[in-house]
N, C-alpha and C. Protein backbone atom coordinates (compact mmCIF):
# COMPACT_ATOMS: atom_id res chain seq x y z
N UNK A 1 80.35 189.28 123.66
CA UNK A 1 80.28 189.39 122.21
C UNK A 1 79.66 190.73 121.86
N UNK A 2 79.91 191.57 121.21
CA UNK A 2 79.71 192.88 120.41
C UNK A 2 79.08 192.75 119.07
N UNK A 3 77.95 192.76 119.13
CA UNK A 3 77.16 192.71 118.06
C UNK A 3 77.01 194.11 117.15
N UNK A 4 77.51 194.32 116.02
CA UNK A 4 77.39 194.95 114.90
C UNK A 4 76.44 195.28 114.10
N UNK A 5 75.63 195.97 114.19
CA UNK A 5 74.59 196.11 113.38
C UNK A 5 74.76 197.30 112.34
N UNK A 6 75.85 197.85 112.26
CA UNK A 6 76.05 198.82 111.05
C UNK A 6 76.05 198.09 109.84
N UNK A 7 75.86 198.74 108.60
CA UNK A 7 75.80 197.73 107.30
C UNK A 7 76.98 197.86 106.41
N UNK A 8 77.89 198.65 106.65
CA UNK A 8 78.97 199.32 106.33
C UNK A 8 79.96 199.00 107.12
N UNK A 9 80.64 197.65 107.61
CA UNK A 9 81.44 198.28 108.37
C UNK A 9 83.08 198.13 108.54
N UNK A 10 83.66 199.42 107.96
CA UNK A 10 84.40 200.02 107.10
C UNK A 10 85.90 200.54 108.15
N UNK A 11 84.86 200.51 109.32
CA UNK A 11 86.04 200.71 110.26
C UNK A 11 85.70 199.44 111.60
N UNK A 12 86.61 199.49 112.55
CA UNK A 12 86.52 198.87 113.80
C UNK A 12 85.41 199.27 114.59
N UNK A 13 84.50 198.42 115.43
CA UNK A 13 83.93 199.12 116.30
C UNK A 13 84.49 199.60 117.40
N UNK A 14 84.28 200.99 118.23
CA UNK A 14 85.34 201.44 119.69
C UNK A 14 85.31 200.20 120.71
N UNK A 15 86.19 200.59 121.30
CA UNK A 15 86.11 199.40 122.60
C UNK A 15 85.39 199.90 123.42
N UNK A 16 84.60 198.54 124.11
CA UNK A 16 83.58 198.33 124.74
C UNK A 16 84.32 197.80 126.10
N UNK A 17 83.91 198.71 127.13
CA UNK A 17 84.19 198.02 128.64
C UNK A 17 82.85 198.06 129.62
N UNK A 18 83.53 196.79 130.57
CA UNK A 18 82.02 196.53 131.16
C UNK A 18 82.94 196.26 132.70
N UNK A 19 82.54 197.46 133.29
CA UNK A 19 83.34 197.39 134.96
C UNK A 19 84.91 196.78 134.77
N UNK A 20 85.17 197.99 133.63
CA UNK A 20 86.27 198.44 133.79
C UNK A 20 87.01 197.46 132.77
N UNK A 21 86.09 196.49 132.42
CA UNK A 21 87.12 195.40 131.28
C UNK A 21 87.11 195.35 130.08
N UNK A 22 87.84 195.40 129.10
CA UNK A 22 87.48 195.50 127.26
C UNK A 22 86.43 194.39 127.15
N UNK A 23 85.44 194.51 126.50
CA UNK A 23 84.87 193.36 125.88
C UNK A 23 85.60 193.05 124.27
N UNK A 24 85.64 191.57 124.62
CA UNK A 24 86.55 191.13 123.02
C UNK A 24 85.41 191.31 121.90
N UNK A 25 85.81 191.58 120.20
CA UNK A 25 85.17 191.42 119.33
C UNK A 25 85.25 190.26 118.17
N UNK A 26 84.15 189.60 118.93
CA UNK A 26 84.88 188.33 117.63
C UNK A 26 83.75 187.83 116.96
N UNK A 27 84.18 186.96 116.22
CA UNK A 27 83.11 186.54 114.38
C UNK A 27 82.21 185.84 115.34
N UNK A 28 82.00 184.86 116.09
CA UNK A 28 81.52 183.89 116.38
C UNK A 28 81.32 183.72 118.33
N UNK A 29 80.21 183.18 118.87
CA UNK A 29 80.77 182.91 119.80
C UNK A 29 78.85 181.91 120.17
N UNK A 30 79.40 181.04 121.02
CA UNK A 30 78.63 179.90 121.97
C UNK A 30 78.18 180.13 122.69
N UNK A 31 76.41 180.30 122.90
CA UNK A 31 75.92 180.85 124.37
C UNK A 31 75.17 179.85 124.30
N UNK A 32 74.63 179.51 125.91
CA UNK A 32 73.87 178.85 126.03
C UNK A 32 73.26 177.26 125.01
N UNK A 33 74.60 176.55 124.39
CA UNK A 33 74.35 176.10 123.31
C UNK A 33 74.06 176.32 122.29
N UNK A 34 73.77 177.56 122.15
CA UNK A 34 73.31 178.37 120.70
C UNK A 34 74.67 179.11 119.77
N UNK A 35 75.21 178.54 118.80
CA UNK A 35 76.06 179.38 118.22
C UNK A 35 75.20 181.23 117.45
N UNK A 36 76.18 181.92 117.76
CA UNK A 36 75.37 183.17 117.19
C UNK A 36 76.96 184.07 116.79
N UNK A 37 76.22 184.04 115.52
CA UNK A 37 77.57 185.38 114.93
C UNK A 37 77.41 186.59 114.81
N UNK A 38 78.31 187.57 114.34
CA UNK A 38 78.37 188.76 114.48
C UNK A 38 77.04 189.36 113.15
N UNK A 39 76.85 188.38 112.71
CA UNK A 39 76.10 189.01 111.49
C UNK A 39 74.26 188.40 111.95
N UNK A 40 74.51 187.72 112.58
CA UNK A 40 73.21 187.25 113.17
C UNK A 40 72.81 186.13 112.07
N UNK A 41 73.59 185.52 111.64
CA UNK A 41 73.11 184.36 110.53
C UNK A 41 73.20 183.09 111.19
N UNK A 42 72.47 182.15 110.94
CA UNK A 42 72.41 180.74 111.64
C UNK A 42 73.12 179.38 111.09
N UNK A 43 74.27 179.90 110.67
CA UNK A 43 74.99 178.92 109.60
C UNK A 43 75.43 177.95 110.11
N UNK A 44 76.38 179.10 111.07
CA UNK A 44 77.43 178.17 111.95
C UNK A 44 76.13 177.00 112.80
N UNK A 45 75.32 177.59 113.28
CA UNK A 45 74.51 176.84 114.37
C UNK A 45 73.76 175.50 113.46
N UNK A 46 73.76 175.75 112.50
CA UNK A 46 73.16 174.58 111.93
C UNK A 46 73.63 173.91 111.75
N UNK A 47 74.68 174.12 111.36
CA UNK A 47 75.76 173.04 110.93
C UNK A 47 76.36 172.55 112.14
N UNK A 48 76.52 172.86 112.98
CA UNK A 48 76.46 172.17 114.69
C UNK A 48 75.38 171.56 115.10
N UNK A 49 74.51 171.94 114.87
CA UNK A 49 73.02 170.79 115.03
C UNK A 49 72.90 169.91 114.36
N UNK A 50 73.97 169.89 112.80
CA UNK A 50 73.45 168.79 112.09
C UNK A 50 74.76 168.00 112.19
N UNK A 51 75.51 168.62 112.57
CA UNK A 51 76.61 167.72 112.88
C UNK A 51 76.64 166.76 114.54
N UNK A 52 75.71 166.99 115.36
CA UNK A 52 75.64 166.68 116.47
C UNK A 52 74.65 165.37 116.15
N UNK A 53 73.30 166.05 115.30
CA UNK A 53 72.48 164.72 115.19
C UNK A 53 72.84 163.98 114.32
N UNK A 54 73.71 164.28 113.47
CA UNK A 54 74.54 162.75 112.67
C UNK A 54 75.15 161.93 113.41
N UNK A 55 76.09 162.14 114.58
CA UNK A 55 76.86 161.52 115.33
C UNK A 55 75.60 160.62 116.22
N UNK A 56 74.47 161.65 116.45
CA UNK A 56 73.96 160.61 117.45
C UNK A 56 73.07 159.46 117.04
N UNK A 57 72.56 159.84 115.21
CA UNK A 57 71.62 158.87 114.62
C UNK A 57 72.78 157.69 114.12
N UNK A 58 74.38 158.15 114.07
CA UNK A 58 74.88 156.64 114.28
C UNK A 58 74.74 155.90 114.85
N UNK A 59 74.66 156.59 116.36
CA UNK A 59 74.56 155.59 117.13
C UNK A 59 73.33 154.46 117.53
N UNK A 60 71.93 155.36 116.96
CA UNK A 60 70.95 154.90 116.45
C UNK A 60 71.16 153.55 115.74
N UNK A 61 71.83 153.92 114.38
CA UNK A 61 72.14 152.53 113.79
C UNK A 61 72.66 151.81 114.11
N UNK A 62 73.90 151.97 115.28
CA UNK A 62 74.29 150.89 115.75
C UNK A 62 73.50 150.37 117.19
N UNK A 63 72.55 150.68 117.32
CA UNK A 63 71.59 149.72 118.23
C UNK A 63 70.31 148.97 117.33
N UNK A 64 69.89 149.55 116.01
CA UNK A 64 69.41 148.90 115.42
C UNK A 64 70.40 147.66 114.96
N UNK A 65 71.64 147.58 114.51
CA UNK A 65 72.36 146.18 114.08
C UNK A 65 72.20 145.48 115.27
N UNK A 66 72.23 145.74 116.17
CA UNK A 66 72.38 144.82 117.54
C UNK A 66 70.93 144.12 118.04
N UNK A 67 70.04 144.43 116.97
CA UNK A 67 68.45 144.16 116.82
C UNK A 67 67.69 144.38 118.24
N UNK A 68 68.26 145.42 119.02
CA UNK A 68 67.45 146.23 119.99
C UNK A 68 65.53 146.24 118.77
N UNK A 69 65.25 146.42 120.12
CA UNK A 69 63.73 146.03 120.04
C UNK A 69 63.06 147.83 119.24
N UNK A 70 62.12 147.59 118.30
CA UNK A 70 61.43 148.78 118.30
C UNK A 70 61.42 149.76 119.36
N UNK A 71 60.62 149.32 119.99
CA UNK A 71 60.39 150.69 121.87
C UNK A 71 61.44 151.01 122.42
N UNK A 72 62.58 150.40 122.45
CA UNK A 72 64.19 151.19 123.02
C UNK A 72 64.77 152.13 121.97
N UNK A 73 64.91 151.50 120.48
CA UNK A 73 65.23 152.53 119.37
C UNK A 73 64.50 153.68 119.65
N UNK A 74 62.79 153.86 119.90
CA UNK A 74 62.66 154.79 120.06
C UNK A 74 62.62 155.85 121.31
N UNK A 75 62.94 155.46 121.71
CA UNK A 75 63.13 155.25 123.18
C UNK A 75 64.34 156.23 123.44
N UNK A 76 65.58 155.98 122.47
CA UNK A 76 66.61 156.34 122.65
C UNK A 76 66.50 157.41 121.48
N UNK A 77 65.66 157.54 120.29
CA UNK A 77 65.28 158.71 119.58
C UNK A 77 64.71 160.11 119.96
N UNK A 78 63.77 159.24 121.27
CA UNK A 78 63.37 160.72 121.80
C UNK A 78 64.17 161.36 122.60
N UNK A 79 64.70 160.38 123.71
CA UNK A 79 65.75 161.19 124.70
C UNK A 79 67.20 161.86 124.43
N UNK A 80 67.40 160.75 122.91
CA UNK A 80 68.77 161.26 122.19
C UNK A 80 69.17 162.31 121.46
N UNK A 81 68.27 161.58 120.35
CA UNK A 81 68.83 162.45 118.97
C UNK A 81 67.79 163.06 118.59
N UNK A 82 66.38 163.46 118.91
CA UNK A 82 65.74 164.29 118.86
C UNK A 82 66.09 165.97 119.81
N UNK A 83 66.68 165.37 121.07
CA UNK A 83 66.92 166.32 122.33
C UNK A 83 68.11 167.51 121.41
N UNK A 84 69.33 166.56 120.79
CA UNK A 84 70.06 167.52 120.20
C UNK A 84 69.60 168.38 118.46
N UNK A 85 68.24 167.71 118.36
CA UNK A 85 67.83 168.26 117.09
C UNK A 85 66.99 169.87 117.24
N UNK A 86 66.38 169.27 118.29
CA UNK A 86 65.43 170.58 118.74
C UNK A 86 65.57 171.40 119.93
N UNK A 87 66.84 171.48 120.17
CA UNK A 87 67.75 172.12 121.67
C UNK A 87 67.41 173.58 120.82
N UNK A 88 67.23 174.41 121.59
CA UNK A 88 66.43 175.81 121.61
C UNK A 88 65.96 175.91 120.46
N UNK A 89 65.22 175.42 119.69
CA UNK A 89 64.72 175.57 118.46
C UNK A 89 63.55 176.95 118.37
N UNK A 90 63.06 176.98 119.49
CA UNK A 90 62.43 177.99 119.87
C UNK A 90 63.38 179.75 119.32
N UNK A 91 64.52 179.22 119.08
CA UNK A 91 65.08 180.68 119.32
C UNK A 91 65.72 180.72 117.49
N UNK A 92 66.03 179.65 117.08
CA UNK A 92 66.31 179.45 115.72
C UNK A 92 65.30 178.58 114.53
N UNK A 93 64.50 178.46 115.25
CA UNK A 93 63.31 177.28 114.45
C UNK A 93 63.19 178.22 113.27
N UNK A 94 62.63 179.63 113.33
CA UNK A 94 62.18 180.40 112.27
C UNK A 94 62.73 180.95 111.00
N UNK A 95 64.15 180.66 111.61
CA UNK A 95 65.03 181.46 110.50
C UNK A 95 65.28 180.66 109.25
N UNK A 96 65.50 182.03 108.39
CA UNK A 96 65.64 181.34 106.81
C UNK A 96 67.12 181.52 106.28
């Protein structure tokens, strides 16, 4: 990924090779679980974090209908849907 930091940018950036290969330039790209764009904004990534822990606090609710006990609900909060809430938060926690 080719990160852009001009504020203007009005033309293409040159191509970039790395042992001999173009590096591609694109809007968006997935590292390490972390979405990160060309503009350095955390949009996309949030909205993947919050779309990940919706899916998994369903599933939350559906072990609460099944009247699973307090200590497994949470049980399955910490290892679950907390794990995908705060997955590198360290690296995006701060941003506004």
């Amino acid at each position: 990924m080719v990160i852009d930091f001009r504020r203007k940018r009005t033309s293409p950036p040159l191509p970039r090779c790395i042992l001999g290969e173009e590096v591609a330039v694109v809007e968006d790209y997935k590292y390490l679980g972390v979405h990160l764009d060309n503009g350095l904004k955390w949009r996309i990534n949030t909205d993947a974090v919050y779309k990940k822990g919706m899916s998994r606090l369903y599933f939350l609710r559906k072990l609460r209908s099944f009247n699973v006990c307090s200590k497994m609900l949470e049980i399955f909060y910490q290892s679950v849907v907390a794990r995908a809430l705060f997955f590198a938060a360290v690296c995006w926690g701060g941003a506004t």
